[in-house]
PDB file of N, CA and C in Angstrom:
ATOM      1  N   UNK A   1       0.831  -1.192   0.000  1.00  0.00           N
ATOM      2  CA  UNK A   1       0.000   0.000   0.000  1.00  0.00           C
ATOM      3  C   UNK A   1       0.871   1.249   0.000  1.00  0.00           C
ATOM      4  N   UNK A   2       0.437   2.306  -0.129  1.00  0.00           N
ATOM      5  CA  UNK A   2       0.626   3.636  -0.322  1.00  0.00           C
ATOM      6  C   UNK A   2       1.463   4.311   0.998  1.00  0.00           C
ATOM      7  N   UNK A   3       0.475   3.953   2.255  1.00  0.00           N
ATOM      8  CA  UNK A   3       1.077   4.476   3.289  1.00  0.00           C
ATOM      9  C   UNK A   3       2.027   3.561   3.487  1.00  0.00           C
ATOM     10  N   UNK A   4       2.468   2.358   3.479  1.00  0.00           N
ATOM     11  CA  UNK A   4       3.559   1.491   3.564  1.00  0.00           C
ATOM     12  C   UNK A   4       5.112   1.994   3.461  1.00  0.00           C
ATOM     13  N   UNK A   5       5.321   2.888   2.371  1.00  0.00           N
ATOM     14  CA  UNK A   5       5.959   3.574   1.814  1.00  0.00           C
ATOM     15  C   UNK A   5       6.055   5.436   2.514  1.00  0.00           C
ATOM     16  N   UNK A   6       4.803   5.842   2.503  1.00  0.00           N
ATOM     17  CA  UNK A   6       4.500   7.506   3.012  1.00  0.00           C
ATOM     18  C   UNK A   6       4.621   7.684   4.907  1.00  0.00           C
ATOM     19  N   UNK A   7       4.849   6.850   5.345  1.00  0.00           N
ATOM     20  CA  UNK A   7       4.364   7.213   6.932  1.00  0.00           C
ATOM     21  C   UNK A   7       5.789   6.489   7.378  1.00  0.00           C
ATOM     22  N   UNK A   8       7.074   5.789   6.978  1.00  0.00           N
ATOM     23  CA  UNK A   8       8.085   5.534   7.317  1.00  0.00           C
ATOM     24  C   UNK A   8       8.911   7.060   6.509  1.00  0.00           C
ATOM     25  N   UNK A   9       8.510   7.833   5.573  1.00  0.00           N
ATOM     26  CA  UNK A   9       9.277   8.726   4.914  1.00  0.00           C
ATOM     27  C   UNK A   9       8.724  10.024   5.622  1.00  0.00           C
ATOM     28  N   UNK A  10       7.569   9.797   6.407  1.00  0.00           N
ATOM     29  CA  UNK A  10       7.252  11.022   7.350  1.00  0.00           C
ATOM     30  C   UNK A  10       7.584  11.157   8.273  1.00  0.00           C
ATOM     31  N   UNK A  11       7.937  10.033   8.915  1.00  0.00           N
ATOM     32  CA  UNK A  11       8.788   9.764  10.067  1.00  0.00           C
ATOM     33  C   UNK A  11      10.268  10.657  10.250  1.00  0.00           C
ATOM     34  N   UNK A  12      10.879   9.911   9.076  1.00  0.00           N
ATOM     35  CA  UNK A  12      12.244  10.436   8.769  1.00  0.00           C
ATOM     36  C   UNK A  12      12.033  11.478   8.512  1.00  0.00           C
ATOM     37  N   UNK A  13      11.191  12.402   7.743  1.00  0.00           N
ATOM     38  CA  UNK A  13      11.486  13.809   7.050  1.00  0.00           C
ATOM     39  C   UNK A  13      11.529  14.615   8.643  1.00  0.00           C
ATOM     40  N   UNK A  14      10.243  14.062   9.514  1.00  0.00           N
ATOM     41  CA  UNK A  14       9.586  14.658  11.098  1.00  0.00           C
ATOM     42  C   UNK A  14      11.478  14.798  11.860  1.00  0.00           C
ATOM     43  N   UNK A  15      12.198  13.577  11.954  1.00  0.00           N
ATOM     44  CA  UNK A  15      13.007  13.377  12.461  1.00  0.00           C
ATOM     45  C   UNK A  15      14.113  13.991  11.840  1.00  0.00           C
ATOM     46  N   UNK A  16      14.256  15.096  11.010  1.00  0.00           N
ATOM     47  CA  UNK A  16      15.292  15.712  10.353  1.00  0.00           C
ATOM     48  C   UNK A  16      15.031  17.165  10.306  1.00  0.00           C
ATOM     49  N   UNK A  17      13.746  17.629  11.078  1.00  0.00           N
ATOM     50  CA  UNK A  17      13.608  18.568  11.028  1.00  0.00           C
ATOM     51  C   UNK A  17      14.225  19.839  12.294  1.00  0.00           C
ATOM     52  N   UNK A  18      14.845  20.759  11.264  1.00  0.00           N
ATOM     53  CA  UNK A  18      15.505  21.905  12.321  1.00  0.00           C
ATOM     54  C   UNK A  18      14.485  22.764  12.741  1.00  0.00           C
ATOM     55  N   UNK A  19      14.003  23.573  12.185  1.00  0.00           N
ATOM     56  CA  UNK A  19      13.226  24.724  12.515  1.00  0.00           C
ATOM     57  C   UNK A  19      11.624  25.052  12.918  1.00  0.00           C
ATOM     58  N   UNK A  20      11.226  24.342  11.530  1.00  0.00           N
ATOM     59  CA  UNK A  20       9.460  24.073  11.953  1.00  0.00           C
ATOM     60  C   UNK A  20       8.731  22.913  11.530  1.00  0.00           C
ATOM     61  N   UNK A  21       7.946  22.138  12.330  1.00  0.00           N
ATOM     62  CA  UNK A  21       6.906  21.108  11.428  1.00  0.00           C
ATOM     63  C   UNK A  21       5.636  21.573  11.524  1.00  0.00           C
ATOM     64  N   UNK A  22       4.935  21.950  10.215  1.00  0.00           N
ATOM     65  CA  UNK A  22       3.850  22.615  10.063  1.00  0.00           C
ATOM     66  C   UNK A  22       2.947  20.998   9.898  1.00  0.00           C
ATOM     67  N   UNK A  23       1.730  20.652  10.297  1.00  0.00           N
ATOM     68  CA  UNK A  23       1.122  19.187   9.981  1.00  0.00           C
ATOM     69  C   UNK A  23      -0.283  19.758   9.869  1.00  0.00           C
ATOM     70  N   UNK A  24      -0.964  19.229   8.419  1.00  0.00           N
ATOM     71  CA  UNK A  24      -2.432  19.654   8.747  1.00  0.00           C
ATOM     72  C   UNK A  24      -3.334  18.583   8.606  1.00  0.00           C
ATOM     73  N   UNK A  25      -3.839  17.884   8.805  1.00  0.00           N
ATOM     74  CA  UNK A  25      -4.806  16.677   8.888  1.00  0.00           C
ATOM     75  C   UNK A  25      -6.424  16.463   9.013  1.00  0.00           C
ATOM     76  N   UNK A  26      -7.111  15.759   8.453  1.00  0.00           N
ATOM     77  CA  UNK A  26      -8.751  15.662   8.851  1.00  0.00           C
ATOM     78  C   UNK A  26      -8.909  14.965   9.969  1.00  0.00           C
ATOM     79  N   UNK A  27      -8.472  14.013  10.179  1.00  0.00           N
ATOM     80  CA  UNK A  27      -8.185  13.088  11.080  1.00  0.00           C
ATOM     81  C   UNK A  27      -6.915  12.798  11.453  1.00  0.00           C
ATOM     82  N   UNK A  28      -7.062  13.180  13.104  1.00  0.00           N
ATOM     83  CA  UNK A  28      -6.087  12.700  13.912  1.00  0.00           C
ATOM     84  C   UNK A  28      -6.453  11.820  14.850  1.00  0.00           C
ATOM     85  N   UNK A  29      -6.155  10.447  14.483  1.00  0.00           N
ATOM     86  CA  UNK A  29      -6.253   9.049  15.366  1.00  0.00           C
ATOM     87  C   UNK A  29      -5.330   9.059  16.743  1.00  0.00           C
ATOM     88  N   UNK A  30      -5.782   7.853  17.368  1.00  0.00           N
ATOM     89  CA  UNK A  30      -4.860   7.300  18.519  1.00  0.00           C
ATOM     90  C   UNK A  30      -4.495   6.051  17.859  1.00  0.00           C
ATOM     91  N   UNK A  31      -3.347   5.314  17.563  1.00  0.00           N
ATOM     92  CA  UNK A  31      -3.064   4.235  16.699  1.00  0.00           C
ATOM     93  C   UNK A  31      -1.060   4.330  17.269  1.00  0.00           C
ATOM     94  N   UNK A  32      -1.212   3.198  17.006  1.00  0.00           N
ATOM     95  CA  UNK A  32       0.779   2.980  17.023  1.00  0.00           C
ATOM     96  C   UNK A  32       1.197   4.042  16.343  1.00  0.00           C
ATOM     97  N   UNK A  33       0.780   4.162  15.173  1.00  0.00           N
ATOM     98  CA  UNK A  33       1.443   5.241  13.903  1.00  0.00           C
ATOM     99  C   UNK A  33       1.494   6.736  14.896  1.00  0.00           C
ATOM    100  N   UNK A  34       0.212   7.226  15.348  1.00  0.00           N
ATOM    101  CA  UNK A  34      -0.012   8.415  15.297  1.00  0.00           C
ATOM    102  C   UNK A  34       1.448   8.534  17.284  1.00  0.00           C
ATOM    103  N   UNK A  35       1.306   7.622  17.872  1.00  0.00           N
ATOM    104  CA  UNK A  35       1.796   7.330  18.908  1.00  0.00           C
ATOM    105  C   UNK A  35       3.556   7.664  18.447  1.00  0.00           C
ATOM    106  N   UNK A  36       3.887   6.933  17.324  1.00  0.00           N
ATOM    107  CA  UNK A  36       5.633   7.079  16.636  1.00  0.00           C
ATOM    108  C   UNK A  36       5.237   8.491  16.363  1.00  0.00           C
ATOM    109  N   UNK A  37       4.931   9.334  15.592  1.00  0.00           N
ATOM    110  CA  UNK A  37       4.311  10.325  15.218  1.00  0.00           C
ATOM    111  C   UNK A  37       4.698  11.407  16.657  1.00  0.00           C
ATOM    112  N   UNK A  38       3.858  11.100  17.325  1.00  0.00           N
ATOM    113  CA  UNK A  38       3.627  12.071  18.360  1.00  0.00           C
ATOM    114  C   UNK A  38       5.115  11.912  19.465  1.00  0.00           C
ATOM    115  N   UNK A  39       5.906  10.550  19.308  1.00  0.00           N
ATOM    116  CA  UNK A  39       7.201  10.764  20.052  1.00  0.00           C
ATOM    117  C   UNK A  39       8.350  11.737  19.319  1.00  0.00           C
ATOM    118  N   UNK A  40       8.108  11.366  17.544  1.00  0.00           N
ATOM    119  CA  UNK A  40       8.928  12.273  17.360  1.00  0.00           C
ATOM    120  C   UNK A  40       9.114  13.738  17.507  1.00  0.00           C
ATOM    121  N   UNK A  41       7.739  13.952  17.472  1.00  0.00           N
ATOM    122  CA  UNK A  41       7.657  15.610  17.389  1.00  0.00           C
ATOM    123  C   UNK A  41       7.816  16.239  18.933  1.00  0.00           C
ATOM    124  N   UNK A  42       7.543  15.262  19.733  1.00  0.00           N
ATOM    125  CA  UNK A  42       8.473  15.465  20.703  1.00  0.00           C
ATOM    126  C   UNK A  42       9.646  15.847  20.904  1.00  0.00           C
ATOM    127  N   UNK A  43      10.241  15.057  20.629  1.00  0.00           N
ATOM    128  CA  UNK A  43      11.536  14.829  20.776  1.00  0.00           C
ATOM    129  C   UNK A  43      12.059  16.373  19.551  1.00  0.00           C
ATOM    130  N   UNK A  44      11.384  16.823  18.357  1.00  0.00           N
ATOM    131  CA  UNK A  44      11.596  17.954  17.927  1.00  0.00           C
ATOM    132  C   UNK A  44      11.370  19.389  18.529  1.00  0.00           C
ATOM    133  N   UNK A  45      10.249  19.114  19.359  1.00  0.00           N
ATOM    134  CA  UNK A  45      10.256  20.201  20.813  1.00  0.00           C
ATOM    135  C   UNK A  45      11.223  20.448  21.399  1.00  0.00           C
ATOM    136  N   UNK A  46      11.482  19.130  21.862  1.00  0.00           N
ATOM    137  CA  UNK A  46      12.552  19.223  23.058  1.00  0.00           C
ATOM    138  C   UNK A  46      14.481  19.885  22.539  1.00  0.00           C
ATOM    139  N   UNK A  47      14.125  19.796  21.016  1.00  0.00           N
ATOM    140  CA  UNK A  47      15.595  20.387  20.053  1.00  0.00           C
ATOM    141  C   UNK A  47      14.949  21.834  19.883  1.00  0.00           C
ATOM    142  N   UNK A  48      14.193  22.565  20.151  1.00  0.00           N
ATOM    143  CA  UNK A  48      13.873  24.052  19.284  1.00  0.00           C
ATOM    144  C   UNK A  48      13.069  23.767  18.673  1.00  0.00           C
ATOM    145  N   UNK A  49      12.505  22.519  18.012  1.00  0.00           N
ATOM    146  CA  UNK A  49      12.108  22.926  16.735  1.00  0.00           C
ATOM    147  C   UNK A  49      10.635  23.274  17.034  1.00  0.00           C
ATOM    148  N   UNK A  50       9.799  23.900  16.507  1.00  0.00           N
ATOM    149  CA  UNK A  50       8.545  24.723  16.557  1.00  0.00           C
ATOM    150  C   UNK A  50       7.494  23.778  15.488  1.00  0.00           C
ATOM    151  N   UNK A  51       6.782  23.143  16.325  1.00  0.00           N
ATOM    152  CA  UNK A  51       5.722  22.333  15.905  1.00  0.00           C
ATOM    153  C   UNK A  51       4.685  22.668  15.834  1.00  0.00           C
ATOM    154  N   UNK A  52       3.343  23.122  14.380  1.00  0.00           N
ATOM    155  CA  UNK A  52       2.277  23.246  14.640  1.00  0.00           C
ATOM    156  C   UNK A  52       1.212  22.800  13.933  1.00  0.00           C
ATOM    157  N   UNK A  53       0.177  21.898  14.383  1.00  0.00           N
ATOM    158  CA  UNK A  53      -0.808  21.277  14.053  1.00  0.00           C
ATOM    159  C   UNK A  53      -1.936  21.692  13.902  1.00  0.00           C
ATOM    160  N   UNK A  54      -2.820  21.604  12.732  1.00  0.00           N
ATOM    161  CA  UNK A  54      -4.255  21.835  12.454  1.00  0.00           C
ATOM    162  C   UNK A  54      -4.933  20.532  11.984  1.00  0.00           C
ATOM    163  N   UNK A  55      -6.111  20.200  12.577  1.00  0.00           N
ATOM    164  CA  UNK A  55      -6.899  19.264  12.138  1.00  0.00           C
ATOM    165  C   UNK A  55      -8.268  19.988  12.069  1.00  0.00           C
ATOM    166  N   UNK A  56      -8.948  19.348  11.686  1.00  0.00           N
ATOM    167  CA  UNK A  56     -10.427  19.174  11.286  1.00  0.00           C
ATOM    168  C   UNK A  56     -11.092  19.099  12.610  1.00  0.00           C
ATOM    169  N   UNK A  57     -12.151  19.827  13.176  1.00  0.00           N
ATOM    170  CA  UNK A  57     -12.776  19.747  14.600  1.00  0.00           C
ATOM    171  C   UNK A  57     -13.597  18.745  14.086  1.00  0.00           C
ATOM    172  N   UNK A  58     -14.998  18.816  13.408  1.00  0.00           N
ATOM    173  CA  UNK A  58     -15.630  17.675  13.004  1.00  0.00           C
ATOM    174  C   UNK A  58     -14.735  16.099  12.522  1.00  0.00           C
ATOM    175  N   UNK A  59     -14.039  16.131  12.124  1.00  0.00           N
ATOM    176  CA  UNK A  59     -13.001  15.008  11.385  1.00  0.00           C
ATOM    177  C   UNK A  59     -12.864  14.433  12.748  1.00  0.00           C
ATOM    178  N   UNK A  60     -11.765  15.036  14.065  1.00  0.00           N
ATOM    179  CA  UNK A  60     -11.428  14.253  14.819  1.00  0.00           C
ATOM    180  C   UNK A  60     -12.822  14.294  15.985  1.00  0.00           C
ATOM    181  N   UNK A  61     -13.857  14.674  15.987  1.00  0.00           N
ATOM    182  CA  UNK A  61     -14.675  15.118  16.761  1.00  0.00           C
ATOM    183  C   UNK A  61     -14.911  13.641  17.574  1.00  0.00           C
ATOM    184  N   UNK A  62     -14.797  12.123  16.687  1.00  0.00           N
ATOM    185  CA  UNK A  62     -15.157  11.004  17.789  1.00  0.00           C
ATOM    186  C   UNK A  62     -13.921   9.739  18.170  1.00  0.00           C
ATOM    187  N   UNK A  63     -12.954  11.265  18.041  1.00  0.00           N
ATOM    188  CA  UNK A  63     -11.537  10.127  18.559  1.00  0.00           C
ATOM    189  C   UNK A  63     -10.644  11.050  19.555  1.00  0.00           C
ATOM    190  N   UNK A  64     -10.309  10.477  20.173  1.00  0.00           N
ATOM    191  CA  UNK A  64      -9.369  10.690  21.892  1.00  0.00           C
ATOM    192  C   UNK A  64      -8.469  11.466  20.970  1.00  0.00           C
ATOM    193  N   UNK A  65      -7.834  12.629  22.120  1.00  0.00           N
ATOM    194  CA  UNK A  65      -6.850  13.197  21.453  1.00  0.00           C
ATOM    195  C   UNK A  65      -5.725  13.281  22.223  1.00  0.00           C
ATOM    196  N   UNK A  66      -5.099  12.179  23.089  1.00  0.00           N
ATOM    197  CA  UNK A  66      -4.459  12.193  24.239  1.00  0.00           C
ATOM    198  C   UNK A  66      -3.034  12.818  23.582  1.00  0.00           C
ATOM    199  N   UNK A  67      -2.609  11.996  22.300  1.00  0.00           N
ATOM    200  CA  UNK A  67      -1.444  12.671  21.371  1.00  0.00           C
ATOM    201  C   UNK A  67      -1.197  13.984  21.427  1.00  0.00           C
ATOM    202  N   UNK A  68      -2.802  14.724  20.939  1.00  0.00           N
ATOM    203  CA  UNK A  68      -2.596  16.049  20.832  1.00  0.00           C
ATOM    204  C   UNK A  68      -2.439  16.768  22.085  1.00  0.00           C
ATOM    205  N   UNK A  69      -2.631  15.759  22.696  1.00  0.00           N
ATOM    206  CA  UNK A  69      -3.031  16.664  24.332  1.00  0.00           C
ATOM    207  C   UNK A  69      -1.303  17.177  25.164  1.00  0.00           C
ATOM    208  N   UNK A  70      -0.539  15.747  24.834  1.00  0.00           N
ATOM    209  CA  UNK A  70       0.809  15.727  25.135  1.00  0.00           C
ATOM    210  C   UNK A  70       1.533  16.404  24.244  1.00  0.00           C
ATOM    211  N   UNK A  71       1.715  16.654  23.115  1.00  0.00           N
ATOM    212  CA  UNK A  71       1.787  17.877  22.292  1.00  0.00           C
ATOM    213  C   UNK A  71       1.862  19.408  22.998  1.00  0.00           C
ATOM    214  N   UNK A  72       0.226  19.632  23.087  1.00  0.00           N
ATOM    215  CA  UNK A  72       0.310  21.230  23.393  1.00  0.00           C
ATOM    216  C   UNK A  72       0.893  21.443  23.972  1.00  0.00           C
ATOM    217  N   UNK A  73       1.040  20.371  26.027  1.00  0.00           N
ATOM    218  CA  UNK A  73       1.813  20.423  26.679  1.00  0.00           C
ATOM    219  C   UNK A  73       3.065  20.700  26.674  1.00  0.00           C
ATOM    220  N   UNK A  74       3.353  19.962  25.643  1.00  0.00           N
ATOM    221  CA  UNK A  74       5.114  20.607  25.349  1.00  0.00           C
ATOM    222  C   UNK A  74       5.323  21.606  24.881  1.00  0.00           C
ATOM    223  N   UNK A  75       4.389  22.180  24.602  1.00  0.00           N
ATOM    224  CA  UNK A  75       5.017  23.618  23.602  1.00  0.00           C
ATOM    225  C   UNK A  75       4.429  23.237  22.250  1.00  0.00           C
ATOM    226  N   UNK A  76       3.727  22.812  21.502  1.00  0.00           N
ATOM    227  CA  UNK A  76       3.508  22.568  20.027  1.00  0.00           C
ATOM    228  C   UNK A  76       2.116  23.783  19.927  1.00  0.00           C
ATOM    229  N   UNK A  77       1.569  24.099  18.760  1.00  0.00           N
ATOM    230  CA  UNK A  77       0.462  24.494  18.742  1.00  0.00           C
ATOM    231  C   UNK A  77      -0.379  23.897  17.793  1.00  0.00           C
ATOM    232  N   UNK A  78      -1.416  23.088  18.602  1.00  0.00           N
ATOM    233  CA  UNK A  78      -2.301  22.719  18.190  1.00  0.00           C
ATOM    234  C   UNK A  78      -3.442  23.299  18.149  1.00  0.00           C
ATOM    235  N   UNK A  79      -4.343  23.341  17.147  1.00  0.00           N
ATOM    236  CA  UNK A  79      -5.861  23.801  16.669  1.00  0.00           C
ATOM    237  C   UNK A  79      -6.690  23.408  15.592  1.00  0.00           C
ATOM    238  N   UNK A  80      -7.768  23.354  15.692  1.00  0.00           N
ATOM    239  CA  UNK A  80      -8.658  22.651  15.105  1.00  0.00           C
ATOM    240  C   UNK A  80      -8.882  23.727  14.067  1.00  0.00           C
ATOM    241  N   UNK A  81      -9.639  23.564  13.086  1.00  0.00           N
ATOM    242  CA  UNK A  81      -9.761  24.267  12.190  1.00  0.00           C
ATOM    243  C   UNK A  81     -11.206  25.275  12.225  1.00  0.00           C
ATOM    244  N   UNK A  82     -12.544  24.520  12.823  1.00  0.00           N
ATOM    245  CA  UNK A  82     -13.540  25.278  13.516  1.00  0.00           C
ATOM    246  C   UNK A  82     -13.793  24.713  15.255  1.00  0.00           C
ATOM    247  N   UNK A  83     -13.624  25.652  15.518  1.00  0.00           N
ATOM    248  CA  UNK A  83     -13.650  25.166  17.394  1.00  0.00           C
ATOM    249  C   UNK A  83     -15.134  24.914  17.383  1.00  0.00           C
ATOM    250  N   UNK A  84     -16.305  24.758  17.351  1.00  0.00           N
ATOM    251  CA  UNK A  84     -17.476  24.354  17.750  1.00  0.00           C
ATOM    252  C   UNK A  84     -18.370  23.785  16.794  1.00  0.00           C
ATOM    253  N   UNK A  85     -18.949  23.239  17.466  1.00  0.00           N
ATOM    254  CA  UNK A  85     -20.158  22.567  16.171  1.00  0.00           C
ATOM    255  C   UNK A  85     -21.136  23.589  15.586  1.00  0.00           C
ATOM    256  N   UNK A  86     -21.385  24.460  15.756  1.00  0.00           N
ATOM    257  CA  UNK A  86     -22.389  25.673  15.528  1.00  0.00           C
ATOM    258  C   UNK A  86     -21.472  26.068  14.175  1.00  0.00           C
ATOM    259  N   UNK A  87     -19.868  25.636  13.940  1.00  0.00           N
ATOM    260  CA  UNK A  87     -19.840  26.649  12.795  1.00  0.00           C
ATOM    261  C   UNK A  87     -19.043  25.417  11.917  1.00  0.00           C
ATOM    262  N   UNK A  88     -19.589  24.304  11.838  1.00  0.00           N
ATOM    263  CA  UNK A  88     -18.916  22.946  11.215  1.00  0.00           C
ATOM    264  C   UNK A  88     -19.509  23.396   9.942  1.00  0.00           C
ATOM    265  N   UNK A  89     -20.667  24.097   9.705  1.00  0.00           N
ATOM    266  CA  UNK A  89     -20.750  24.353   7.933  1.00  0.00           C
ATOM    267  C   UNK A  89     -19.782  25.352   7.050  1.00  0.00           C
ATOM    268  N   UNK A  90     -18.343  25.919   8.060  1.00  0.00           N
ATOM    269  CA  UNK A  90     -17.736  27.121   7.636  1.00  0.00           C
ATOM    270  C   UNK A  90     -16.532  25.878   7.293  1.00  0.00           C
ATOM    271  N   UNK A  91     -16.390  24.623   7.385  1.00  0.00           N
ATOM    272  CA  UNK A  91     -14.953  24.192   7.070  1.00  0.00           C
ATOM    273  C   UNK A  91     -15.140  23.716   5.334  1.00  0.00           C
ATOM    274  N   UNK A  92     -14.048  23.487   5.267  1.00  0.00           N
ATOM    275  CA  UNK A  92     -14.053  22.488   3.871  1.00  0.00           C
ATOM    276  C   UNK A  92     -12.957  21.394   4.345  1.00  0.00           C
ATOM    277  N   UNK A  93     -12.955  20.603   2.747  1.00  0.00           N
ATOM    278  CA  UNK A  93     -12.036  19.848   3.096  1.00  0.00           C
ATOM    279  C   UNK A  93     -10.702  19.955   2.041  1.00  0.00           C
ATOM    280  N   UNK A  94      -9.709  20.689   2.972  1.00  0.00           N
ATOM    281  CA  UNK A  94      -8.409  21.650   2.001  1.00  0.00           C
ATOM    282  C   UNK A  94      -7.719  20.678   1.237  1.00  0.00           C
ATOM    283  N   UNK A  95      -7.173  20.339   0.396  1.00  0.00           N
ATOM    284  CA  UNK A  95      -5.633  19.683  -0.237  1.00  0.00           C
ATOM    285  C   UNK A  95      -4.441  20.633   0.059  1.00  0.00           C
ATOM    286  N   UNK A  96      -3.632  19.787   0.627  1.00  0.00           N
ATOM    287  CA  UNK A  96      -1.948  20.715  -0.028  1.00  0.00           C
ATOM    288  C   UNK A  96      -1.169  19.812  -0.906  1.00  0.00           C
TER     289      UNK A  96
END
């Protein structure tokens, strides 16, 4: 598969990074992946480097966000893309 290949090369790119990791996502899971994921960018905190995350509020709206939670804690900035359900008809769904 696709990610077989994409999520060992995100790893490494995450783990080479000096200055900033910008990450934007619809879904952010709790899974092994997102768990490797969330140690590295750690561990890029803990070097300088300036981590910041946007997801989808509706997208992750029925999954734990303990990842993201240990994140902010460190210093990362995390945010959803609409903070409440009252304004879930203002999102789309972006490509980069």
């Amino acid at each position: 598969s696709q990610g077989a290949l994409y999520f060992p090369a995100l790893l490494q790119d995450l783990s080479a990074a000096k200055d900033t990791v910008n990450m934007m996502y619809f879904i952010w899971m709790e899974d092994e992946l997102t768990d490797k994921i969330v140690d590295v960018l750690l561990d890029r905190l803990n070097n300088g480097v300036e981590v910041r995350i946007l997801n989808d509020f509706f997208g992750c709206l029925a999954y734990r966000k303990k990842g993201l939670d240990r994140l902010r804690k460190a210093g990362a900035q995390v945010y959803q893309d609409v903070p409440a359900i009252a304004k879930a008809n203002y999102r789309n769904h972006r490509k980069i």
